[in-house]
C-alpha atoms as a PDB file:
ATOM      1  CA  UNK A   1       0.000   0.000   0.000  1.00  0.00           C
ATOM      2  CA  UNK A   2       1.295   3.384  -0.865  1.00  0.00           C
ATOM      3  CA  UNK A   3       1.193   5.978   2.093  1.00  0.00           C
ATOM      4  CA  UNK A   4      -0.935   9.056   0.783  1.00  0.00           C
ATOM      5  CA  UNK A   5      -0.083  12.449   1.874  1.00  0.00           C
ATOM      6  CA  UNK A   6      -2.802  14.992   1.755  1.00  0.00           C
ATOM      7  CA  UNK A   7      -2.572  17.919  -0.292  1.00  0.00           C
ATOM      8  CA  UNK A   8      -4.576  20.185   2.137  1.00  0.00           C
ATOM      9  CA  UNK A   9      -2.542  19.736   5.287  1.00  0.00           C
ATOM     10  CA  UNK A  10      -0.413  23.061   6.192  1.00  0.00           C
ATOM     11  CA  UNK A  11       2.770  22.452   4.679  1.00  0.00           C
ATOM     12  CA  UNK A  12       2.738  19.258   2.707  1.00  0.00           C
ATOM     13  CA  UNK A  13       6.273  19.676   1.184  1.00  0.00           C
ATOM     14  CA  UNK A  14       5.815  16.429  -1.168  1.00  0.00           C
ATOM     15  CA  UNK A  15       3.665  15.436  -4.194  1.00  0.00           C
ATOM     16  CA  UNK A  16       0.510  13.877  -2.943  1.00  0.00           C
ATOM     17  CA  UNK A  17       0.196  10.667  -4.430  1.00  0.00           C
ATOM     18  CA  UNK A  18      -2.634   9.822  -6.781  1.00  0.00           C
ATOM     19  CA  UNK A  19      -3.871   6.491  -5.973  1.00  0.00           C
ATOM     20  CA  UNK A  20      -3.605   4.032  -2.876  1.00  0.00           C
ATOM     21  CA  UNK A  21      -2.829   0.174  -4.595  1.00  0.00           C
ATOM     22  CA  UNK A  22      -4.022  -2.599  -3.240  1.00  0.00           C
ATOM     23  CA  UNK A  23      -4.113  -6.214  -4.261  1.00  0.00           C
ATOM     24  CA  UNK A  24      -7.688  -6.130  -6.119  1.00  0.00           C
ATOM     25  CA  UNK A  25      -8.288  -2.156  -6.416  1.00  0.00           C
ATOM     26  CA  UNK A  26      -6.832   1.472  -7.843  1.00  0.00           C
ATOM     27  CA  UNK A  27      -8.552   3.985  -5.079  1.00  0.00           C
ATOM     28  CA  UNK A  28      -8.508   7.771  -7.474  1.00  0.00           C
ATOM     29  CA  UNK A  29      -8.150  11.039  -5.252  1.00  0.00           C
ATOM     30  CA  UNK A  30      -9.996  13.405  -7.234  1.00  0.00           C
ATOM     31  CA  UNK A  31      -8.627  16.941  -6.892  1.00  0.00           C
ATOM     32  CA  UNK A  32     -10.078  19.910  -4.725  1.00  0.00           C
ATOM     33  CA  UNK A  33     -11.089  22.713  -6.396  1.00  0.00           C
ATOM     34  CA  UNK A  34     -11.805  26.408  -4.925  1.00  0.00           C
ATOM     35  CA  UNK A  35     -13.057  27.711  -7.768  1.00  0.00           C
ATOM     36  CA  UNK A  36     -13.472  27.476 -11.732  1.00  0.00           C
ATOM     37  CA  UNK A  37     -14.302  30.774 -14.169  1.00  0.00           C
ATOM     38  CA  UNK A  38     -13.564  32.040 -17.477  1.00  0.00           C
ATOM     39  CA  UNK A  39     -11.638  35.447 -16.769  1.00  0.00           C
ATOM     40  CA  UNK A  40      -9.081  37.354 -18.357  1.00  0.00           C
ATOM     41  CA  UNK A  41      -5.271  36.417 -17.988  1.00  0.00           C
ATOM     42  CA  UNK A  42      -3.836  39.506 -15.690  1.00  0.00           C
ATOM     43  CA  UNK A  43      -0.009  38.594 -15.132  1.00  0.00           C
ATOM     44  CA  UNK A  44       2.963  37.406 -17.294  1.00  0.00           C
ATOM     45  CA  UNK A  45       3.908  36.989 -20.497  1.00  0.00           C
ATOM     46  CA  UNK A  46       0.108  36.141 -21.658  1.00  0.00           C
ATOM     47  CA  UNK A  47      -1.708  39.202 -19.524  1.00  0.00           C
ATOM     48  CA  UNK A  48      -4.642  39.530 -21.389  1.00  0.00           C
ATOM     49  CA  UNK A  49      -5.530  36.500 -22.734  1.00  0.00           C
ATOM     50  CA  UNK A  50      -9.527  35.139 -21.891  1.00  0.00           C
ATOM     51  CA  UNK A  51      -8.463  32.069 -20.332  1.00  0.00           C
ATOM     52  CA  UNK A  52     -10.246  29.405 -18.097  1.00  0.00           C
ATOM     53  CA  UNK A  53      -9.173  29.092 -15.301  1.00  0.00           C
ATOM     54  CA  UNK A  54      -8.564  25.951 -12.302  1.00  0.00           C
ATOM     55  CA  UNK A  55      -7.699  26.635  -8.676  1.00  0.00           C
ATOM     56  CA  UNK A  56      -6.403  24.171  -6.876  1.00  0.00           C
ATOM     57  CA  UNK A  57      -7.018  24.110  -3.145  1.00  0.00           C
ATOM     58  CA  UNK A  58      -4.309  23.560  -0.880  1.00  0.00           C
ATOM     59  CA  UNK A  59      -0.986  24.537  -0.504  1.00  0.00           C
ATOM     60  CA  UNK A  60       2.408  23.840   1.164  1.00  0.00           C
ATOM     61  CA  UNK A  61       3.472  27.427   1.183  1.00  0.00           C
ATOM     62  CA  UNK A  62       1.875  30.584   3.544  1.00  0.00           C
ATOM     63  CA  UNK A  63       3.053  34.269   1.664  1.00  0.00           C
ATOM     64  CA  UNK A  64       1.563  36.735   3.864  1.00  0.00           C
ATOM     65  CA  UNK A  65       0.303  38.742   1.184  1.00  0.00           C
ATOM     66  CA  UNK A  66      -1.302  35.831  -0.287  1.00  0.00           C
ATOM     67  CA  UNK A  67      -4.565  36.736  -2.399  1.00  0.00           C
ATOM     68  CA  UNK A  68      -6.359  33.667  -2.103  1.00  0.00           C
ATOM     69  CA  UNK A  69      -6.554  32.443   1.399  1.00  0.00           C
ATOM     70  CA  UNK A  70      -9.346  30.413   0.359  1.00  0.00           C
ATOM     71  CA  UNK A  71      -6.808  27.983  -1.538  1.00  0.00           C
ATOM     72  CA  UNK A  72      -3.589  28.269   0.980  1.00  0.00           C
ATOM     73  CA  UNK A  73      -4.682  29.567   4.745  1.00  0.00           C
ATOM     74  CA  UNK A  74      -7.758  28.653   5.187  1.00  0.00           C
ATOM     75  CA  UNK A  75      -8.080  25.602   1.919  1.00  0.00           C
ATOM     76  CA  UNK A  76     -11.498  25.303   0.826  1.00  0.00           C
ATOM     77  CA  UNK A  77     -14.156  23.540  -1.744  1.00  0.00           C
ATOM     78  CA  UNK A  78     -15.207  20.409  -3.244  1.00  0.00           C
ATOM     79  CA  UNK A  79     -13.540  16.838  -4.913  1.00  0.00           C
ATOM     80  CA  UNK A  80     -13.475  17.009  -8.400  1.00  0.00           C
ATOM     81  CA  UNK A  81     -12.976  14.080 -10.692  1.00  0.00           C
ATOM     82  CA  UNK A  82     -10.598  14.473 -13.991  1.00  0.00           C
ATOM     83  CA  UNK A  83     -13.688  14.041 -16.331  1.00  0.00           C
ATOM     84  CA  UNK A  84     -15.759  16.804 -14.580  1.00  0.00           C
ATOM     85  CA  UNK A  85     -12.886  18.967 -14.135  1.00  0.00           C
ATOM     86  CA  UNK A  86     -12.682  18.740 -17.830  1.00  0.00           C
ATOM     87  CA  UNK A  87     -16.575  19.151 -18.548  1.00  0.00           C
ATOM     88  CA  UNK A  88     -16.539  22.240 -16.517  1.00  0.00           C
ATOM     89  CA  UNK A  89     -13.595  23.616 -18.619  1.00  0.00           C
ATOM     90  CA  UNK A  90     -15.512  22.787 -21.896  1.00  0.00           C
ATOM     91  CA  UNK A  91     -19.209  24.303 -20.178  1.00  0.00           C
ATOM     92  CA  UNK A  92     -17.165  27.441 -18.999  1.00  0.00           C
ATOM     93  CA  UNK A  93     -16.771  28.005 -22.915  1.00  0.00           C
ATOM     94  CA  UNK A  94     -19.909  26.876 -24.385  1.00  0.00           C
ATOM     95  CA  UNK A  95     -20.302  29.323 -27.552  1.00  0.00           C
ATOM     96  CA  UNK A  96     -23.155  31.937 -27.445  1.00  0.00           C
ATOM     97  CA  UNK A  97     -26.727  30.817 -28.095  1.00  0.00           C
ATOM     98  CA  UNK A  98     -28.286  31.283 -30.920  1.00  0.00           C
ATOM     99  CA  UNK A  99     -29.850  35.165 -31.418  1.00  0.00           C
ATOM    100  CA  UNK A 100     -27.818  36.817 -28.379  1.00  0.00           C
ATOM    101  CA  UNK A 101     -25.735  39.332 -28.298  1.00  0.00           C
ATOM    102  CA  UNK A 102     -23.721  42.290 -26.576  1.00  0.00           C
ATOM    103  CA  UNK A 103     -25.985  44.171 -24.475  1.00  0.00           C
ATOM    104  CA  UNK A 104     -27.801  44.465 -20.951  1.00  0.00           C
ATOM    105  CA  UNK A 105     -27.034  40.627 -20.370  1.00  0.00           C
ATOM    106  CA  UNK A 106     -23.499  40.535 -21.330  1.00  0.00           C
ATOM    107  CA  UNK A 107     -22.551  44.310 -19.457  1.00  0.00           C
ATOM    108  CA  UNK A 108     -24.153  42.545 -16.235  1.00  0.00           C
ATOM    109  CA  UNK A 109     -22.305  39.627 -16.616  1.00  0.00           C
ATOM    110  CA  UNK A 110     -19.360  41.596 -16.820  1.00  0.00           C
ATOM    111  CA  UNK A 111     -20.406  44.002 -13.729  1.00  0.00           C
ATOM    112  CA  UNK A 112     -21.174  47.299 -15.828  1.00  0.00           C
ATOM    113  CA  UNK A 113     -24.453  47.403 -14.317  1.00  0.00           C
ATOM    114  CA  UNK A 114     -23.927  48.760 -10.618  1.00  0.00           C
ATOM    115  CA  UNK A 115     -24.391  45.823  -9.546  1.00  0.00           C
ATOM    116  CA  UNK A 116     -20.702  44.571  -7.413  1.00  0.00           C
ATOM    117  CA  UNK A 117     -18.664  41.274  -7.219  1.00  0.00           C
ATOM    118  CA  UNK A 118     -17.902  40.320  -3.825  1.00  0.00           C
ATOM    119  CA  UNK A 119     -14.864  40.676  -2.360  1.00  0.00           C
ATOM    120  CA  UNK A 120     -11.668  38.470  -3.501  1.00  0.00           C
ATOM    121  CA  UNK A 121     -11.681  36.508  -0.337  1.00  0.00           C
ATOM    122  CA  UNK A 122     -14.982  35.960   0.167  1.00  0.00           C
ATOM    123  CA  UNK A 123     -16.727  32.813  -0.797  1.00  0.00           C
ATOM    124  CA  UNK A 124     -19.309  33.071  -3.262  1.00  0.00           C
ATOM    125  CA  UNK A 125     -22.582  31.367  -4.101  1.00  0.00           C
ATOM    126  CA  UNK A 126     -22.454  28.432  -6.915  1.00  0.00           C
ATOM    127  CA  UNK A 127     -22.432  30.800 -10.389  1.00  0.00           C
ATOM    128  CA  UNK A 128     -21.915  33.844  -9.112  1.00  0.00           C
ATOM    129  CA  UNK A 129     -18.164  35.900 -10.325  1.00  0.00           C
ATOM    130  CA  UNK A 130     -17.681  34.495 -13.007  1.00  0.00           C
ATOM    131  CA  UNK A 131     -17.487  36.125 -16.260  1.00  0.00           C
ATOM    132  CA  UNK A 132     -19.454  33.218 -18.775  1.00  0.00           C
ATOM    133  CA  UNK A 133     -18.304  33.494 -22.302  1.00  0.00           C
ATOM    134  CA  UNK A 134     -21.932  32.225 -22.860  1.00  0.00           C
ATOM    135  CA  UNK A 135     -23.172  35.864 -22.126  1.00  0.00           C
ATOM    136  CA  UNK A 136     -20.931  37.821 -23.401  1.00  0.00           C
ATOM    137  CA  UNK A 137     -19.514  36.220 -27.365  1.00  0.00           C
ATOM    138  CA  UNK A 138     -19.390  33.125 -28.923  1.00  0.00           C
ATOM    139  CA  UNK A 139     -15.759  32.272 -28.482  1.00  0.00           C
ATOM    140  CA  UNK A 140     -13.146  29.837 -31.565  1.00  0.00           C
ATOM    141  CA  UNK A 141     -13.430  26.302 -31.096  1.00  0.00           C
ATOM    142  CA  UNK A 142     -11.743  24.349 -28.440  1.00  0.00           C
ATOM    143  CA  UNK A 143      -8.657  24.159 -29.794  1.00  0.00           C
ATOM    144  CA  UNK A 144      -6.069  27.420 -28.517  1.00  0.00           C
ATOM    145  CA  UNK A 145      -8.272  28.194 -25.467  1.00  0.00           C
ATOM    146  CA  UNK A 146      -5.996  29.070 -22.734  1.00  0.00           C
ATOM    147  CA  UNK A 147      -6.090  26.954 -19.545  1.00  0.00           C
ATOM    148  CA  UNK A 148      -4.549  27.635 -16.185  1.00  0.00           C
ATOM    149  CA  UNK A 149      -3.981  25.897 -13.824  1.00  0.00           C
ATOM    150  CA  UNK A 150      -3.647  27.909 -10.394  1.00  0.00           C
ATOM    151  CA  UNK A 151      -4.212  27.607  -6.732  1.00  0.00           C
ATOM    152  CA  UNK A 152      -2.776  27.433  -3.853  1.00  0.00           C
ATOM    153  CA  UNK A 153       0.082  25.056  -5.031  1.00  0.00           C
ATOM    154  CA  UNK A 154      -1.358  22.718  -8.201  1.00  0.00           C
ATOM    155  CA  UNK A 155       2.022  20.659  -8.261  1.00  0.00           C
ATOM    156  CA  UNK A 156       0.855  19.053  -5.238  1.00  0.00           C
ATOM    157  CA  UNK A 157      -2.457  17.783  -6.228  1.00  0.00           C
ATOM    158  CA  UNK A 158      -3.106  14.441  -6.715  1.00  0.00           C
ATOM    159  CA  UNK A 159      -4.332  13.818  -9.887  1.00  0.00           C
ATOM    160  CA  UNK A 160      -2.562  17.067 -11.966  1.00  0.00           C
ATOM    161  CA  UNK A 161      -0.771  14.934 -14.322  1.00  0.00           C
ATOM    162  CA  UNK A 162      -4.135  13.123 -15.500  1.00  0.00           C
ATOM    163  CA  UNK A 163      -5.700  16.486 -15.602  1.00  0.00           C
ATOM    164  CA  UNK A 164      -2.939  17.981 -17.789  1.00  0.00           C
ATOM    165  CA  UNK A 165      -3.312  14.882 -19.994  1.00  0.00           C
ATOM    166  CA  UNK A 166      -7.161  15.153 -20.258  1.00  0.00           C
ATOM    167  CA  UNK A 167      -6.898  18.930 -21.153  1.00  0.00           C
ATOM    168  CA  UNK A 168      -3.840  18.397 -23.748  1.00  0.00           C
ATOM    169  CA  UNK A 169      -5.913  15.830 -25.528  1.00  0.00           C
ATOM    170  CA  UNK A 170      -9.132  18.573 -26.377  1.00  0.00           C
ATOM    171  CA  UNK A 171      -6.243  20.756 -27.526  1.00  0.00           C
ATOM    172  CA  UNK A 172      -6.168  23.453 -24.605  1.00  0.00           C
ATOM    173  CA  UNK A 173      -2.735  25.406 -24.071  1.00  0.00           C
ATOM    174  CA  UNK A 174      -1.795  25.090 -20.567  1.00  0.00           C
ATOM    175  CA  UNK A 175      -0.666  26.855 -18.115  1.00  0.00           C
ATOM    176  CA  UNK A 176       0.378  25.445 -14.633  1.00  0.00           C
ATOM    177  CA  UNK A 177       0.906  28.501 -11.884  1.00  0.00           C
ATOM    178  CA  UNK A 178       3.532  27.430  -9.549  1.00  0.00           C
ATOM    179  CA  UNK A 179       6.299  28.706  -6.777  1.00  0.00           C
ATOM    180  CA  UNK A 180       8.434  25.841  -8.135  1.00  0.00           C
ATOM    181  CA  UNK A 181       9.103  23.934  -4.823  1.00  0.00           C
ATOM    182  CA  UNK A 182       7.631  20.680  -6.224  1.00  0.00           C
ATOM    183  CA  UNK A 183       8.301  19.461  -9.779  1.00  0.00           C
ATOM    184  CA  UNK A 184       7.162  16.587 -11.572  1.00  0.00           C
ATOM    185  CA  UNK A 185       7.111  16.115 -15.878  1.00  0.00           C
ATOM    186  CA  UNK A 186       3.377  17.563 -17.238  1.00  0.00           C
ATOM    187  CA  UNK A 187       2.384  17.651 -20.817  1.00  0.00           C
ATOM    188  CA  UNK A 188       2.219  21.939 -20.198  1.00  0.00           C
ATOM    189  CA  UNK A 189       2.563  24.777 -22.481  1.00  0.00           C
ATOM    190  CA  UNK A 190       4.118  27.207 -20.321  1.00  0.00           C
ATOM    191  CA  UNK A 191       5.993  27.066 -16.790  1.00  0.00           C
ATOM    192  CA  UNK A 192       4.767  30.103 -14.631  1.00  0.00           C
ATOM    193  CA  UNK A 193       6.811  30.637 -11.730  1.00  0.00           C
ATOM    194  CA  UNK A 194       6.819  32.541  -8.907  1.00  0.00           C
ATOM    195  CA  UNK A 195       9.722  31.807  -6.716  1.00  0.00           C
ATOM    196  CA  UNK A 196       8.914  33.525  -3.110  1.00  0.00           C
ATOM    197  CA  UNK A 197      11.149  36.161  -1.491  1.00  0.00           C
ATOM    198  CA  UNK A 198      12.222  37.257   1.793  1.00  0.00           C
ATOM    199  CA  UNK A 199       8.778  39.437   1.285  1.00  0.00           C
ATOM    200  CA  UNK A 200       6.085  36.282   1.552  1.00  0.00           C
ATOM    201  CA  UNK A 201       7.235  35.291   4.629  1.00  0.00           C
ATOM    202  CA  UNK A 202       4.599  35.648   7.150  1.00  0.00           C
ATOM    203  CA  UNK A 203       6.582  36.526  10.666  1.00  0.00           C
ATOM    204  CA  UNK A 204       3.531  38.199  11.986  1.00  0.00           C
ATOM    205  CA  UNK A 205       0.793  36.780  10.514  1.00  0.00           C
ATOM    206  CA  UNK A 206      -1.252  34.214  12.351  1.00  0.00           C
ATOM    207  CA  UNK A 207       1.150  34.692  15.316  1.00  0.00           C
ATOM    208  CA  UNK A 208       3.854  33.814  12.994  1.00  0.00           C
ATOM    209  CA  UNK A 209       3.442  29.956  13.141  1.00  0.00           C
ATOM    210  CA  UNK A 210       4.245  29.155   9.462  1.00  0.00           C
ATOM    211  CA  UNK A 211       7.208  31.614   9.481  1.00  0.00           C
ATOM    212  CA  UNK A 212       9.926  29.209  10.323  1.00  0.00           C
ATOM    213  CA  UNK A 213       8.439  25.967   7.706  1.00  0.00           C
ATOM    214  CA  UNK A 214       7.681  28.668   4.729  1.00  0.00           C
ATOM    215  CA  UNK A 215      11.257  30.066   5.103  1.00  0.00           C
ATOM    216  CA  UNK A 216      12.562  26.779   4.525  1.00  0.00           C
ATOM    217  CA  UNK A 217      10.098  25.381   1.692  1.00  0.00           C
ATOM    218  CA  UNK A 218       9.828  28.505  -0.102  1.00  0.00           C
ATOM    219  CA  UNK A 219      12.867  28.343  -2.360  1.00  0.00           C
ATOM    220  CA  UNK A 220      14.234  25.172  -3.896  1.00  0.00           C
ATOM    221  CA  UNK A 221      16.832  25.843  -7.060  1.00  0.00           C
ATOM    222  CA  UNK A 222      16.712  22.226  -8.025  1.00  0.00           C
ATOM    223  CA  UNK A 223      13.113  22.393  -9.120  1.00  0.00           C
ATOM    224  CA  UNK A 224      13.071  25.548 -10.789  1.00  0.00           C
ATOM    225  CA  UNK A 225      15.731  24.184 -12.967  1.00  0.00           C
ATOM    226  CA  UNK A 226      13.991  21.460 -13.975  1.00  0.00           C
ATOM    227  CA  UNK A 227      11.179  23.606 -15.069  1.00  0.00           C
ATOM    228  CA  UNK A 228      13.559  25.735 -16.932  1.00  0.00           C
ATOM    229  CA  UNK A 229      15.092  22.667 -18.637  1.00  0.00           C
ATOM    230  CA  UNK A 230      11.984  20.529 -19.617  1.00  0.00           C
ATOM    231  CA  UNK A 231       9.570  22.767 -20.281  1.00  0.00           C
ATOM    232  CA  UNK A 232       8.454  24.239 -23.909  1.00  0.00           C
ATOM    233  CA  UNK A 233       8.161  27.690 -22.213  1.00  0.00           C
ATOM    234  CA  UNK A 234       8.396  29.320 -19.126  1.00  0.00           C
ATOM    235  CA  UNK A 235       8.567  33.021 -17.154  1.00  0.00           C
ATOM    236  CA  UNK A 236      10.053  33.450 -13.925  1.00  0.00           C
ATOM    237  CA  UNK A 237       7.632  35.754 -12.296  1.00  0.00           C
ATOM    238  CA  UNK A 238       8.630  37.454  -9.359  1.00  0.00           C
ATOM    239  CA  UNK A 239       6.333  39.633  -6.759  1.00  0.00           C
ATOM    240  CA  UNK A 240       8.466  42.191  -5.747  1.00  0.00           C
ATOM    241  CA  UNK A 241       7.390  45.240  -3.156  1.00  0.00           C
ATOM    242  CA  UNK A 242      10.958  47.090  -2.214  1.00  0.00           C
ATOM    243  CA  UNK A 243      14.098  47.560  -3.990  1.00  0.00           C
ATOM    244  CA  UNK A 244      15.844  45.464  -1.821  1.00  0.00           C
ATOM    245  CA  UNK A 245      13.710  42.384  -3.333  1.00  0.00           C
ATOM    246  CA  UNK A 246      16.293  42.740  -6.450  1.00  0.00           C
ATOM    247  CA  UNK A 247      19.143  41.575  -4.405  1.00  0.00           C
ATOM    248  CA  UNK A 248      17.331  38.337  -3.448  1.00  0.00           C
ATOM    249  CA  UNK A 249      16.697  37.838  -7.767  1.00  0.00           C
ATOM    250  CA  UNK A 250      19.956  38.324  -8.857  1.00  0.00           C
ATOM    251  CA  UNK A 251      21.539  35.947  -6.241  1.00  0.00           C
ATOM    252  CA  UNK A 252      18.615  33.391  -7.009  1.00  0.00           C
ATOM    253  CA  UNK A 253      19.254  33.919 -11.201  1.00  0.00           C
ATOM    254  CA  UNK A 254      22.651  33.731 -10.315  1.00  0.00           C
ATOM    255  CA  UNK A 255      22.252  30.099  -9.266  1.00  0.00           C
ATOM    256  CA  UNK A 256      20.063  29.261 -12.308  1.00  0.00           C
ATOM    257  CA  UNK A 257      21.047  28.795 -16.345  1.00  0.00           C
ATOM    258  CA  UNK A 258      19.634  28.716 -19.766  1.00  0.00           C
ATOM    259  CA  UNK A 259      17.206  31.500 -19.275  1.00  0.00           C
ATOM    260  CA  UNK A 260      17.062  35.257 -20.622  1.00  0.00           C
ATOM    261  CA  UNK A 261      16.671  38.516 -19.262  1.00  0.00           C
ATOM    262  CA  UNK A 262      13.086  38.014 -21.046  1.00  0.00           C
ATOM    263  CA  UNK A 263      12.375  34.998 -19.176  1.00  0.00           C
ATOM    264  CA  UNK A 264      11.998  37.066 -16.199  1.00  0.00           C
ATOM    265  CA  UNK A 265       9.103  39.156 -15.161  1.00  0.00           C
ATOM    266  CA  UNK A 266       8.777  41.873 -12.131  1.00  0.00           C
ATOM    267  CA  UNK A 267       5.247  41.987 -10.953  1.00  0.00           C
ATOM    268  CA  UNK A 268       4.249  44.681  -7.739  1.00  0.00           C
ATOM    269  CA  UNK A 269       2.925  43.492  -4.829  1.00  0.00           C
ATOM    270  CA  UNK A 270      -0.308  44.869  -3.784  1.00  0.00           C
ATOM    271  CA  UNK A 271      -4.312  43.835  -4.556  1.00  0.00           C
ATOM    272  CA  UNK A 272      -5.023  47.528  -4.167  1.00  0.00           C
ATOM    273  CA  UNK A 273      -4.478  49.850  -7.299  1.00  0.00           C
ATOM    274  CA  UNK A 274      -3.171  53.034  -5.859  1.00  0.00           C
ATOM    275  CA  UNK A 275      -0.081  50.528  -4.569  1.00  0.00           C
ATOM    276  CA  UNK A 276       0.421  48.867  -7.706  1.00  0.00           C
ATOM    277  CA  UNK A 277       0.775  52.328  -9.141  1.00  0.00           C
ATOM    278  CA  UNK A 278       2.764  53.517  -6.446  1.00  0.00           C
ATOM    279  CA  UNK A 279       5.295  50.688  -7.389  1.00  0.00           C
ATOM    280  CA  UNK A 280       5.288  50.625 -10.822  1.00  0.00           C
ATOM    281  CA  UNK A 281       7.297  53.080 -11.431  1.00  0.00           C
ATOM    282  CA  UNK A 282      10.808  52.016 -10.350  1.00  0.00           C
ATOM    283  CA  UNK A 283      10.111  48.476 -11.182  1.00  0.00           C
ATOM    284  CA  UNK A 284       9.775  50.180 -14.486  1.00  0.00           C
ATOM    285  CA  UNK A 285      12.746  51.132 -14.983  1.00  0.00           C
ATOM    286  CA  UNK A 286      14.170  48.102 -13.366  1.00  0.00           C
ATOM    287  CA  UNK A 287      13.058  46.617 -16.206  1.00  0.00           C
ATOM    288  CA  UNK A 288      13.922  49.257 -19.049  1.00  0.00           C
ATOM    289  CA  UNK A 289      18.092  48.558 -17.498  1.00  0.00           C
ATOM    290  CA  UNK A 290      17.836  44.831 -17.156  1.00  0.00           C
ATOM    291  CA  UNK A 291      15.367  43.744 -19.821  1.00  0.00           C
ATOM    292  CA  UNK A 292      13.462  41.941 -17.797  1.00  0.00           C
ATOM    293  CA  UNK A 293       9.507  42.544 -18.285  1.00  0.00           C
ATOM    294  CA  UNK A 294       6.771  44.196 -16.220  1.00  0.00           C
ATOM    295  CA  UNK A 295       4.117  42.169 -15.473  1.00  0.00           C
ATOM    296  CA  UNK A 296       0.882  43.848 -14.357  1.00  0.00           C
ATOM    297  CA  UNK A 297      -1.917  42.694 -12.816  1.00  0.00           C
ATOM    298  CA  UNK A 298      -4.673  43.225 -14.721  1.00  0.00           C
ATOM    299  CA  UNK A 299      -7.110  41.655 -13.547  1.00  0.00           C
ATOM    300  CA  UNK A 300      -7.084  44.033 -10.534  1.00  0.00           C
ATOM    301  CA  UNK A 301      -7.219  47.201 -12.600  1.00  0.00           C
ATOM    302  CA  UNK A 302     -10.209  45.771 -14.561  1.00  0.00           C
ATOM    303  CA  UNK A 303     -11.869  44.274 -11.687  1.00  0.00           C
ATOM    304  CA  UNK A 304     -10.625  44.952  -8.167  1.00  0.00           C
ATOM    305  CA  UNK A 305      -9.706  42.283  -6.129  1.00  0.00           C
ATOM    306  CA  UNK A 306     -12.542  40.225  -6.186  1.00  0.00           C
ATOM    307  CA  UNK A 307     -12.705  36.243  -6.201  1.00  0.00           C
ATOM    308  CA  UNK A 308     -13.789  34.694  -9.730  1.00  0.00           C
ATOM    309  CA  UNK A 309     -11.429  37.366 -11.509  1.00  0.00           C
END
């Protein structure tokens, strides 16, 4: 029998194992999910694109300025099977019905109306935040739709490789979202990491608790080599909120190889706009000397920071 290790518990620093063997039966952990909606991409090297997206609950990291406590602190929602994982993906972009069009249904859907999204760390009601391409435009067929594939920490769910396999064969691009503690071989499209500073540690938070295991899970130079050197693309995305954050990057690039100044993006810390703004600026021009790229966060300056964006 193989021991499983569950992908919710506070700091499961392995890769929960999909199935317990026994002599007569293959047991499948389906994987948790948080939530599922068709948004728009608002970071990295694809900000911008309408892509579906899959978070993962559960999570073996705890950044302090973590925007989705409902997937790391506090892990929440539902099993999913592969096949319904993949069902929802394929509902999420059902084409437009027949005879509708832009207009009062498809600004509501899209919050133009007055009428507000709830908070990003709130829990909402089944079908509510999320932005249904079914209201707003028939979208291409299945083939190029952009999936991610988010959490929490999706490299430590059980069944990820079946679920990258399932989407690759409807001919989704992929994108697994990932602070590269944990690797293992996926059919993906595109690597996103986001290696954690100094800055995620969470000294104060909670009493401080999770300080001393985060500090020593957060970073592992192994993994985020092997994403580098198997993957067919990938962006090291770093959340950066002082200039002293740089230091940390170079030392941690300076222990990597085979990646470009393009490969890297600088993203500002902050769910609040006026911060974003307020950082922008020099991480700018960070940028404009190094080559790296900015990565914004879009999704905040379109909708807030509110779940189901």
């Amino acid at each position: 029998m193989l021991t499983i290790v569950s992908p919710h518990s506070p700091f499961n620093g392995v890769v929960a194992l999909t199935r317990r063997k026994t002599p007569s039966r293959c047991i499948i952990i389906p994987v948790r999910i948080s939530e599922m909606f068709y948004s728009i991409q608002g970071e990295g090297k694809l900000a911008g694109v309408p892509s579906v997206f899959v978070r993962a609950s559960g999570c073996n990291l705890r950044c302090v300025w973590c925007d989705t406590p409902y997937a790391s602190w506090e892990p929440e929602g539902d099993d999913w099977a592969v096949e319904r994982i993949v069902a929802e993906v394929e509902r999420l972009l059902l084409p437009l019905p027949a005879g509708e069009g832009w207009g009062e249904r498809a600004l509501s859907a899209a919050g133009a109306t007055g009428e507000p999204k709830r908070p990003h760390p709130s829990p909402l009601p089944e079908g509510e935040g999320t932005m249904r391409p079914s209201t707003i435009m028939s979208p291409a067929p299945t083939e190029g739709k952009h999936v991610v594939l988010t959490g929490g920490e999706p490299m430590i769910m059980p069944d990820i490789a079946e679920l990258c396999a399932a989407l690759r064969s409807k001919g989704f691009h992929i994108t697994i979202e990932t602070a590269a503690t944990v690797f293992r071989k996926l059919p993906i499209d595109l690597a996103s990491m986001s290696p954690k500073l100094s800055n995620s540690t969470p000294y104060e938070r909670d009493g401080g608790r999770f300080a001393v295991a985060h500090e020593k899970n957060r970073l592992n130079v192994p993994v985020i080599q092997q994403f580098i050197d198997t993957s067919p693309d990938f962006q090291l995305k770093f959340v950066v909120a002082k200039p002293s954050d740089l230091d940390e990057i170079d030392d941690l690039l300076s222990q990597l190889s085979n990646w470009q100044p393009a490969d890297v993006q600088l993203m500002p810390e902050g769910t609040d706009i006026d911060v974003l703004r307020s950082r922008a600026g020099w991480i700018g021009e960070v940028c404009k000397r190094r080559g790296f790229r900015y990565s914004p966060r879009l999704h905040i300056e379109m909708f807030g920071n509110k779940r189901g964006t």
